[in-house]
C-alpha atoms as a PDB file:
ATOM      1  CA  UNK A   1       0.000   0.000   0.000  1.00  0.00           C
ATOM      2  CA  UNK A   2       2.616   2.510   0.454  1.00  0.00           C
ATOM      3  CA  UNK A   3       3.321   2.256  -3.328  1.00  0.00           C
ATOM      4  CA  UNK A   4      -0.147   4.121  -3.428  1.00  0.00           C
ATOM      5  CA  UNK A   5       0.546   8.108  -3.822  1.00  0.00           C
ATOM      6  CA  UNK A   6      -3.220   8.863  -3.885  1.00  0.00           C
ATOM      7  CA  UNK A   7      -3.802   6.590  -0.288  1.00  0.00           C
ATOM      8  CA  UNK A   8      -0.664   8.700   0.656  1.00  0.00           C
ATOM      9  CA  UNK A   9      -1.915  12.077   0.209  1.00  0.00           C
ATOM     10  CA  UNK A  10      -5.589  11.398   1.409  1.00  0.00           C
ATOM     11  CA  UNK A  11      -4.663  10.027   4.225  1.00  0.00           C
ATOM     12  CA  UNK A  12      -1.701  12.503   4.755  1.00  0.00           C
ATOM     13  CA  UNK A  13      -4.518  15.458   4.493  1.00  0.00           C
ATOM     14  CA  UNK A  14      -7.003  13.442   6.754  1.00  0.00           C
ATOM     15  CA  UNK A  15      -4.379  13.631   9.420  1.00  0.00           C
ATOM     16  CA  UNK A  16      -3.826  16.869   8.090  1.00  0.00           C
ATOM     17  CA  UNK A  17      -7.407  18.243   9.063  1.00  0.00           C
ATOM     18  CA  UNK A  18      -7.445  16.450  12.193  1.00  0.00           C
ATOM     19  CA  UNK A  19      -3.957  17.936  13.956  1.00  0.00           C
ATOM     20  CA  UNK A  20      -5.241  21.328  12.381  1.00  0.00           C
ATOM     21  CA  UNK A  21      -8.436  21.251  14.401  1.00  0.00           C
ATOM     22  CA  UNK A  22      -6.948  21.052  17.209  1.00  0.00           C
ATOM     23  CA  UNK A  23      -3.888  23.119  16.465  1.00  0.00           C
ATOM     24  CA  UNK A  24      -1.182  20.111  15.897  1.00  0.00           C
ATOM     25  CA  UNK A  25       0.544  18.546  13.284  1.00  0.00           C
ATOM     26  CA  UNK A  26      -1.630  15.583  13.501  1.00  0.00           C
ATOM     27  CA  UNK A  27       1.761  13.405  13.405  1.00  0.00           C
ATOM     28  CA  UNK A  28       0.790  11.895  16.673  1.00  0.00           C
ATOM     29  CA  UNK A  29      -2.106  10.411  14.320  1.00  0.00           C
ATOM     30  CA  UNK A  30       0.202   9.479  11.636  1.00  0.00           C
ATOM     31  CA  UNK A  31       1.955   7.445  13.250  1.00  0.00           C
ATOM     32  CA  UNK A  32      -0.555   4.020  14.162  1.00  0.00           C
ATOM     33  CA  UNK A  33      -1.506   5.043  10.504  1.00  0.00           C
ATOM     34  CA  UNK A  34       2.246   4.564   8.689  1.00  0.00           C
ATOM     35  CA  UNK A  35       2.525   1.022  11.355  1.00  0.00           C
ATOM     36  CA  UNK A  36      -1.109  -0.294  10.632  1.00  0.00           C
ATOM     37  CA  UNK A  37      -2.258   0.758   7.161  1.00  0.00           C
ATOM     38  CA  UNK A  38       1.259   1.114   5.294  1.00  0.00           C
ATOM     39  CA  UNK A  39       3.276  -1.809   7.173  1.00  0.00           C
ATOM     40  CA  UNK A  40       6.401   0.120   8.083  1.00  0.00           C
ATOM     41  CA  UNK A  41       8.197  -1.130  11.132  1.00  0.00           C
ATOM     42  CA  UNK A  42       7.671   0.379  14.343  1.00  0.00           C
ATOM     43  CA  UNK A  43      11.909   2.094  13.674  1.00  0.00           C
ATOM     44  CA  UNK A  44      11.088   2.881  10.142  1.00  0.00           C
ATOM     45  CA  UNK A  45       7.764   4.506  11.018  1.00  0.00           C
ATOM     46  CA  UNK A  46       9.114   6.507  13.264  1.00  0.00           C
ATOM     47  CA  UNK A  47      12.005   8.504  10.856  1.00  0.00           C
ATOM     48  CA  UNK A  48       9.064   8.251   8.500  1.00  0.00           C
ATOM     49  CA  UNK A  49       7.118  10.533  10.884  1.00  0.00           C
ATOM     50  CA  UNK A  50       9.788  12.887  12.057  1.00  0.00           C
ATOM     51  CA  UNK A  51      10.383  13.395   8.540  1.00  0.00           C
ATOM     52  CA  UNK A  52       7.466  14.560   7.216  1.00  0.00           C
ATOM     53  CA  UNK A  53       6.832  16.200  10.846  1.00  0.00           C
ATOM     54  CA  UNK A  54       9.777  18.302  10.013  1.00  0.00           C
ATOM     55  CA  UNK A  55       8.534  19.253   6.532  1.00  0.00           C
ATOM     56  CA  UNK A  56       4.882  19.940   7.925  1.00  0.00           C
ATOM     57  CA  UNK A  57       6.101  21.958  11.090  1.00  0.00           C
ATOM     58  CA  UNK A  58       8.878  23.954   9.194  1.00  0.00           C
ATOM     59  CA  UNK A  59       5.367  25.309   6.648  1.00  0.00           C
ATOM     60  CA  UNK A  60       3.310  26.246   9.653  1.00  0.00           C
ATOM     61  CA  UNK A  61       5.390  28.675  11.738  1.00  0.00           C
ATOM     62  CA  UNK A  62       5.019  31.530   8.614  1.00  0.00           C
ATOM     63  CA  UNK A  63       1.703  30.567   8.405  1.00  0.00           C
ATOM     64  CA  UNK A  64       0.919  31.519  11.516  1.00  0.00           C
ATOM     65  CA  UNK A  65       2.606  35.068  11.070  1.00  0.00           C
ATOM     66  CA  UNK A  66      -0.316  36.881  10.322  1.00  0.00           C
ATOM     67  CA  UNK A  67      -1.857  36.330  13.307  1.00  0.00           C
ATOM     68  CA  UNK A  68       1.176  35.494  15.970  1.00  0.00           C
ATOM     69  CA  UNK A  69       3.667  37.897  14.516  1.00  0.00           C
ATOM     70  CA  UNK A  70       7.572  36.674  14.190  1.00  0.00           C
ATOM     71  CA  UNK A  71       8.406  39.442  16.534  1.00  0.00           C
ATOM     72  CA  UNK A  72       6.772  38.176  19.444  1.00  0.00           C
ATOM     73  CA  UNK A  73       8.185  35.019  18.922  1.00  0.00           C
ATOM     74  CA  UNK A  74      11.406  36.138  19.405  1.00  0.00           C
ATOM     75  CA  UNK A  75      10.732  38.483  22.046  1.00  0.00           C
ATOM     76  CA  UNK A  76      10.072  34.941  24.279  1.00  0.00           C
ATOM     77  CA  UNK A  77      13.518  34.216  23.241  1.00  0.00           C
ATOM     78  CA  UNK A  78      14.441  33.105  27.354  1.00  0.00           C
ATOM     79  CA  UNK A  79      11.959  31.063  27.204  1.00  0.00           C
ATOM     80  CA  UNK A  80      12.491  28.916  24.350  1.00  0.00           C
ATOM     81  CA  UNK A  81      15.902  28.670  25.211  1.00  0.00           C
ATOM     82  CA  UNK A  82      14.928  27.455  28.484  1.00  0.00           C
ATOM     83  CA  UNK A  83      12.965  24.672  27.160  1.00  0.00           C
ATOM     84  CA  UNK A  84      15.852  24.148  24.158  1.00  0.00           C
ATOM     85  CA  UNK A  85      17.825  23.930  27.001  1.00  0.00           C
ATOM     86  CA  UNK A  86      16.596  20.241  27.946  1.00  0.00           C
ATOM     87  CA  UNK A  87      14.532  19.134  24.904  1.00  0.00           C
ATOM     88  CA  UNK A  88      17.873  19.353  22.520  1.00  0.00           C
ATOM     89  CA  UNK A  89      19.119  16.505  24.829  1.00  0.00           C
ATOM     90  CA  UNK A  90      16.109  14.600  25.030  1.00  0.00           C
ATOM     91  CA  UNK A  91      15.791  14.255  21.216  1.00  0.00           C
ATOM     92  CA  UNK A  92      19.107  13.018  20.932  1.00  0.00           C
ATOM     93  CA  UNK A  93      18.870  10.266  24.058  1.00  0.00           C
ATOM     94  CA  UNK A  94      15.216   9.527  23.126  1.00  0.00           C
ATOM     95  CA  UNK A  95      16.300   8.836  19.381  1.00  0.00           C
ATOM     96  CA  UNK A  96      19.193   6.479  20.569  1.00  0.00           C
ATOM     97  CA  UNK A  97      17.076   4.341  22.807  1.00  0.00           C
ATOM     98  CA  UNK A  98      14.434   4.226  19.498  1.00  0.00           C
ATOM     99  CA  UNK A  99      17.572   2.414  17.526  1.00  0.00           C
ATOM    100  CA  UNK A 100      18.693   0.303  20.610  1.00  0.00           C
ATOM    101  CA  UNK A 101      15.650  -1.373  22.070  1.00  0.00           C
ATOM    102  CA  UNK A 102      13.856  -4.144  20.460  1.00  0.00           C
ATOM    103  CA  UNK A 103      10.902  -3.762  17.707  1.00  0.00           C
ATOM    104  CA  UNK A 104       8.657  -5.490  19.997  1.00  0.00           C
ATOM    105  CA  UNK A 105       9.681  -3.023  22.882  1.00  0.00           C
ATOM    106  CA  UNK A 106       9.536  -0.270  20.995  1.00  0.00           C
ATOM    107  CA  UNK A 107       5.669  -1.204  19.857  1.00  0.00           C
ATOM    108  CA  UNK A 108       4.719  -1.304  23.498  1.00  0.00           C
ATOM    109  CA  UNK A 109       6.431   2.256  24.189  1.00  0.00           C
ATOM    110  CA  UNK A 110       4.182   3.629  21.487  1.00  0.00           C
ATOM    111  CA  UNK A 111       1.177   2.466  22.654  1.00  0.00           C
ATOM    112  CA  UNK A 112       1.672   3.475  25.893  1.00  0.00           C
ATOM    113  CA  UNK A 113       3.016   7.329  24.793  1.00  0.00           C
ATOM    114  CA  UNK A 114      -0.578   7.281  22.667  1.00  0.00           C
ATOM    115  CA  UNK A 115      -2.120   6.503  25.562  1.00  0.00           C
ATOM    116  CA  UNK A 116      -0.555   9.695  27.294  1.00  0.00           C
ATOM    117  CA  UNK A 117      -1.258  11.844  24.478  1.00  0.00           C
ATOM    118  CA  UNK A 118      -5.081  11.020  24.389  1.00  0.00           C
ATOM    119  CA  UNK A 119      -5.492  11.402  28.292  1.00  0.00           C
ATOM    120  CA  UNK A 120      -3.488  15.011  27.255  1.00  0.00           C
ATOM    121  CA  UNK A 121      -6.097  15.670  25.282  1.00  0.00           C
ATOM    122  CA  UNK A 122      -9.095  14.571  26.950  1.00  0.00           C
ATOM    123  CA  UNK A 123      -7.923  16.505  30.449  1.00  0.00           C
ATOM    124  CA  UNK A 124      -4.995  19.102  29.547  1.00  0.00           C
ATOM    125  CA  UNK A 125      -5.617  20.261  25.821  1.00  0.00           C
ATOM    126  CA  UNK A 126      -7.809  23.381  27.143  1.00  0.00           C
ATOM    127  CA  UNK A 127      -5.976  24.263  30.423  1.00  0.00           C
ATOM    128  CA  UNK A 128      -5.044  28.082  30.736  1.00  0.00           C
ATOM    129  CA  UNK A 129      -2.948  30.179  32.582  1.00  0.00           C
ATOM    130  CA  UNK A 130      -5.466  32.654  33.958  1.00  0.00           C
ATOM    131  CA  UNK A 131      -2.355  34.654  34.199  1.00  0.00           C
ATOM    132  CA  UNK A 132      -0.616  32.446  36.959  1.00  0.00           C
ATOM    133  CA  UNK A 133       1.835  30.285  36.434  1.00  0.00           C
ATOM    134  CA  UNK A 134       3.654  27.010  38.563  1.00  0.00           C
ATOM    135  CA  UNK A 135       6.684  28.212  39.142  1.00  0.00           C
ATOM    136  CA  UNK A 136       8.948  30.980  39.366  1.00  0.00           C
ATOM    137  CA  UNK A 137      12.334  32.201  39.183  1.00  0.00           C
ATOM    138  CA  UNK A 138      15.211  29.226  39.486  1.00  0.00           C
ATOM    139  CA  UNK A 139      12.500  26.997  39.962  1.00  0.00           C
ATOM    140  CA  UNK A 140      10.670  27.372  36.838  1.00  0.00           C
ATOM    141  CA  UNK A 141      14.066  27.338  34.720  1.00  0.00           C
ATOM    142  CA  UNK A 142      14.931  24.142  36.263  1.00  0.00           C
ATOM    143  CA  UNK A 143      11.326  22.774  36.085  1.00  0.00           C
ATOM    144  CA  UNK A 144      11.540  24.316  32.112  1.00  0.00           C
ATOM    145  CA  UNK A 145      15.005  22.081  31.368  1.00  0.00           C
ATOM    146  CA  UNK A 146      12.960  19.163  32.760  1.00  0.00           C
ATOM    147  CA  UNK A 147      10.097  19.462  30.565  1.00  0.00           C
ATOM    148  CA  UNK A 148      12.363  20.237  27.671  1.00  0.00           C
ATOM    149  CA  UNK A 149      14.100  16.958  28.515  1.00  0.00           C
ATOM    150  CA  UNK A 150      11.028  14.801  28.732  1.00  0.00           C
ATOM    151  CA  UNK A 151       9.481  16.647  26.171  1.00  0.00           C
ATOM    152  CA  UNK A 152      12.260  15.870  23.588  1.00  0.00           C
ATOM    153  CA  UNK A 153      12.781  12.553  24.591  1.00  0.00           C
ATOM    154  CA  UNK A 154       8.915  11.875  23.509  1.00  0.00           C
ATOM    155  CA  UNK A 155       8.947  13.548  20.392  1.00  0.00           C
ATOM    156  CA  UNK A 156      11.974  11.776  19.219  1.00  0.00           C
ATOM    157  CA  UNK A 157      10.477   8.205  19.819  1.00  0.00           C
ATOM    158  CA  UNK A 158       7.050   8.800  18.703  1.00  0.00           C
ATOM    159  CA  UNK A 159       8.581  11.081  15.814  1.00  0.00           C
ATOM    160  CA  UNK A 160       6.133  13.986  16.599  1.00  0.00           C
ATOM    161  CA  UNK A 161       6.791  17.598  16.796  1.00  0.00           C
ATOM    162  CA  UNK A 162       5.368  17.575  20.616  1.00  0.00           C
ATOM    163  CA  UNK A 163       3.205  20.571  20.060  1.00  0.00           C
ATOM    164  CA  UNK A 164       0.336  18.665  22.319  1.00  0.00           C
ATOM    165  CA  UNK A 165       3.330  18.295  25.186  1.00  0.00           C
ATOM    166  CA  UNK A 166       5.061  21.776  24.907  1.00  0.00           C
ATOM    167  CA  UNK A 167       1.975  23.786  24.629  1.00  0.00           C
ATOM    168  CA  UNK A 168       0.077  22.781  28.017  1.00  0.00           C
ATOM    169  CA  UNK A 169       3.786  23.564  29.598  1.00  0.00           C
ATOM    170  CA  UNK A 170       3.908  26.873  27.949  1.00  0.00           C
ATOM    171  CA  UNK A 171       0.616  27.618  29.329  1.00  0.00           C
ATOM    172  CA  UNK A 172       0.927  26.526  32.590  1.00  0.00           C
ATOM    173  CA  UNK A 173       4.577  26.973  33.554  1.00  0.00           C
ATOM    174  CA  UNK A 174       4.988  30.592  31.469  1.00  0.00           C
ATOM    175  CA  UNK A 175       1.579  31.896  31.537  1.00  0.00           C
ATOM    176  CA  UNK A 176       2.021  32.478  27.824  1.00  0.00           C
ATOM    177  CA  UNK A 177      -1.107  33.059  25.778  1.00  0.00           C
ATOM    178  CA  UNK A 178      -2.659  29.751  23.994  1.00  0.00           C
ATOM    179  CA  UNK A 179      -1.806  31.153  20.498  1.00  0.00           C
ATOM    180  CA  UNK A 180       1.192  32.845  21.118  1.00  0.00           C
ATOM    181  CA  UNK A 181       2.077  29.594  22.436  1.00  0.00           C
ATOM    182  CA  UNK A 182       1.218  27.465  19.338  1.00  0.00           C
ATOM    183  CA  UNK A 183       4.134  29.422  17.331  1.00  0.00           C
ATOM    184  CA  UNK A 184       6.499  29.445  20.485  1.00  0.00           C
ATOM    185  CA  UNK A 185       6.098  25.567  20.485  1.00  0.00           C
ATOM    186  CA  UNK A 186       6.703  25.430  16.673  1.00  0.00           C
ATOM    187  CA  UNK A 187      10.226  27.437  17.544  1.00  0.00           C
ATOM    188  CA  UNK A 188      10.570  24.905  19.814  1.00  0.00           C
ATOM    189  CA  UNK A 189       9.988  21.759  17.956  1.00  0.00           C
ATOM    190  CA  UNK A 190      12.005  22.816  14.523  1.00  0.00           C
ATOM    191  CA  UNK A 191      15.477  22.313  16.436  1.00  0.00           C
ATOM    192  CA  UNK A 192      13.984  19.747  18.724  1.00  0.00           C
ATOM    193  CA  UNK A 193      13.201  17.179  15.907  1.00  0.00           C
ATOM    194  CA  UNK A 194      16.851  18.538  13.624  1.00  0.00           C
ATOM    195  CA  UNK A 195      18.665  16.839  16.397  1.00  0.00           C
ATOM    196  CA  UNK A 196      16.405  13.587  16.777  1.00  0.00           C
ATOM    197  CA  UNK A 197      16.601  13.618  13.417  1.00  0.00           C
ATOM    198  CA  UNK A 198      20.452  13.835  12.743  1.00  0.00           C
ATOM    199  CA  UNK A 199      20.552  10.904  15.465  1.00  0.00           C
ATOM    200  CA  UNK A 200      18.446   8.492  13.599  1.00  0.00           C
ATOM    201  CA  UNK A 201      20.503   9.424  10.289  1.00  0.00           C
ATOM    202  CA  UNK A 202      23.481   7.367  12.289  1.00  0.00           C
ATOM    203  CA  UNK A 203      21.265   4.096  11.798  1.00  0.00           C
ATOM    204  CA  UNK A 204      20.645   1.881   8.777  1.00  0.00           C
ATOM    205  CA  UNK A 205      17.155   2.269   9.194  1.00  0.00           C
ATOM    206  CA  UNK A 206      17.869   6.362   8.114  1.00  0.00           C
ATOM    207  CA  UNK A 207      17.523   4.327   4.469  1.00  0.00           C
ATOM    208  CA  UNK A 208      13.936   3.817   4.570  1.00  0.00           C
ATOM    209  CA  UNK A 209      13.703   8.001   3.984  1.00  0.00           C
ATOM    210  CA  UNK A 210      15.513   7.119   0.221  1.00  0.00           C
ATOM    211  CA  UNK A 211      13.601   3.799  -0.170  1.00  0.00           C
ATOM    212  CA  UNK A 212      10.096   6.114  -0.166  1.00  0.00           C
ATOM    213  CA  UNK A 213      11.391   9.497  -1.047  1.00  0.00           C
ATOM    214  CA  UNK A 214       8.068  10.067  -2.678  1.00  0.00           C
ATOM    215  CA  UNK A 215       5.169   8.755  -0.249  1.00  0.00           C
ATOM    216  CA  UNK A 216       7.588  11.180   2.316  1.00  0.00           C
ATOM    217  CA  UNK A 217       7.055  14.142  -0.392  1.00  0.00           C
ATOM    218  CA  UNK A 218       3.375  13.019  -0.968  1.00  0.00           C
ATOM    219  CA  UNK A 219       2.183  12.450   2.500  1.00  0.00           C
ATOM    220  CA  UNK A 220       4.000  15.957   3.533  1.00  0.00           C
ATOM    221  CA  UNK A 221       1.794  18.110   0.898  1.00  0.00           C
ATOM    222  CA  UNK A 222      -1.800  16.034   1.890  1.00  0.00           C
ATOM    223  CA  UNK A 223      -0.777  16.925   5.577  1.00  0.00           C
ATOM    224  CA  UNK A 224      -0.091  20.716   4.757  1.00  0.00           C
ATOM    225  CA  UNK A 225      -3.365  20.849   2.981  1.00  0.00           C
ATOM    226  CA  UNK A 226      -5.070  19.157   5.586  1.00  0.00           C
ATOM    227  CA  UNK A 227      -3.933  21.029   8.246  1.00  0.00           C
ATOM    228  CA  UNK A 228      -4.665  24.421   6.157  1.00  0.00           C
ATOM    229  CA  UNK A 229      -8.466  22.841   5.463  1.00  0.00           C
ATOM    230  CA  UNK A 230      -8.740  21.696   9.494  1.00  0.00           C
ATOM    231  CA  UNK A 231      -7.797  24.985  10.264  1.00  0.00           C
ATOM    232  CA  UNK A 232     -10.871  26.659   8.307  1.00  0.00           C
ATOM    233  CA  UNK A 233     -12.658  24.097   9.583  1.00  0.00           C
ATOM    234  CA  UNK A 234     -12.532  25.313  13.008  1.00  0.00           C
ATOM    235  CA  UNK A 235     -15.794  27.473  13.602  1.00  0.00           C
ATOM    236  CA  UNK A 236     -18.058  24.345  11.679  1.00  0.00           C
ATOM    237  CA  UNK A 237     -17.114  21.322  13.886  1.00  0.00           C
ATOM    238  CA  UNK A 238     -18.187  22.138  17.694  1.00  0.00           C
ATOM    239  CA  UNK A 239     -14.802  22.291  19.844  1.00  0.00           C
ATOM    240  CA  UNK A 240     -16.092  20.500  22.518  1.00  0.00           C
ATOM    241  CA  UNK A 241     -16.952  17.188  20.501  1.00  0.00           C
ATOM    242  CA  UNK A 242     -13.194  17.290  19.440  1.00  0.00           C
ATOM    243  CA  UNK A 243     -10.663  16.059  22.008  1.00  0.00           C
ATOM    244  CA  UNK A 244     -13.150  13.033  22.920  1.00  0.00           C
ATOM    245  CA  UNK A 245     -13.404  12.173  19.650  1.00  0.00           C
ATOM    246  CA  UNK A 246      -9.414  12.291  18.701  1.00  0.00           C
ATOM    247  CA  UNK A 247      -8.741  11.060  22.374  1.00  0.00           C
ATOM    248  CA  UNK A 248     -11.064   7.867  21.228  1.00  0.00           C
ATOM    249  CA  UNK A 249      -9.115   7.621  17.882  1.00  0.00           C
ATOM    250  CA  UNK A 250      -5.929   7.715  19.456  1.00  0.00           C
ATOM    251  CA  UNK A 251      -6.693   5.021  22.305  1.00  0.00           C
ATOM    252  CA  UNK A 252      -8.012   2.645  19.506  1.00  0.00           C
ATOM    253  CA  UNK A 253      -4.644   3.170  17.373  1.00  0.00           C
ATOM    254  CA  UNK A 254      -2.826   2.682  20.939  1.00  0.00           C
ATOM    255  CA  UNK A 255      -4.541  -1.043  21.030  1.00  0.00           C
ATOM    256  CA  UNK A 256      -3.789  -1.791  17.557  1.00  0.00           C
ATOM    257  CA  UNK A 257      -0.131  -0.955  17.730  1.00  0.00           C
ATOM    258  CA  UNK A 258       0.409  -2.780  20.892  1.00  0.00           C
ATOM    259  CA  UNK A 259      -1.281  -5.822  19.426  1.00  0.00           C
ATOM    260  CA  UNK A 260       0.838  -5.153  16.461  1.00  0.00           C
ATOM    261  CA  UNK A 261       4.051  -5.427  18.713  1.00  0.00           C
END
């Protein structure tokens, strides 16, 4: 099946229009997709992800210029460094653990993150700051580094960006507002996956990115479009139905992986 460029970009803009709903890359859905439907090893599906993550992540911070200018981006600059600070090292660990540990291991440790991510979404995805925050001062740099850490660690095995991770920590441990927090996690995530990425170019599996150059290319552009139509989609679709819903197709994709381990 992933011979099929068509099955590739529909289901890359499906994915597409479901991360954009919600305001994430969707790779998080990709992933139980590229393992079930297209029969790439738990490894391969992984670079798989982070790749086109990178390529879908990398369109959407300009995108989101018009309305979270680049300016205030940068003017968080402490704080993305702050969270840089641990989730740099976290891709790179997290990446080398992917290569090391078995297939069947690495199966289970996908589940288990979906699992996390949908009980994210069903209890943390609409959390906000109401102007205070969890920590302060030393505290909150070390609890930032942490985060970063954990953070990376996550989005290197599960090949995500970790927009549905960094933004509920943005929120709650800088008090940052929910969209300028959606572009501070995409400066976040950029350098956070380059790093997991460069570590899984160091193992043979790196080849499966040549080996499917294409679906990569075609999967990318359904996903951008996808996440451009879920985006205008957002005042049809009733917000509350949304993170039970994707919570529910994420648990259900957590089952079939682990069965597929």
């Amino acid at each position: 099946m992933r011979n099929n460029k068509a099955a590739a970009f529909g289901c890359g803009t499906v994915i597409g229009i479901l991360g954009g709903l919600i305001g994430l890359g969707g790779a998080e859905f990709r992933l139980p997709l590229l393992i079930g439907a297209f029969r790439f090893p738990a490894l391969q599906a992984v670079i798989v992800n982070k790749a086109t993550s990178l390529i879908v992540v990398a369109s959407a911070l300009p995108f989101r210029a018009a309305t979270v200018p680049l300016a205030d981006v940068a003017a968080e600059w402490p704080v993305v460094l702050n969270l840089l600070g641990g989730s740099l090292l976290g891709a790179w660990l997290g990446a080398g653990w992917a290569t090391r540990i078995s297939s069947a291991t690495l199966y289970r440790v996908i589940a288990l993150l979906l699992v996390g991510i949908a009980a994210l979404l069903l209890f943390g995805h609409h959390q906000h700051a109401d102007g205070q925050v969890l920590a302060t001062g030393g505290l909150r740099i070390v609890a930032g580094t942490a985060a970063g850490f954990a953070i990376g660690v996550v989005a290197s095995l599960l090949g995500v960006a970790g927009g549905e991770l960094l933004i509920p920590t943005l929120v709650l441990l800088f008090g940052e507002d929910i969209k300028l927090a959606g572009s501070l996690s995409l400066a976040i995530s950029l350098p956070t996956m380059m790093v997991g990425f460069a570590r899984y170019s160091l193992d043979r599996s790196f080849a499966v990115l040549a080996r499917n150059r294409l679906f990569l290319l075609v999967m990318a552009l359904g996903s951008v479009v996808g996440a451009f139509i879920g985006g205008l989609a957002l005042g049809i679709v009733p917000s509350a139905i949304l993170p039970p819903l994707l919570a529910g197709i994420l648990l259900l994709s957590a089952v079939k992986v682990w069965r597929h381990g």
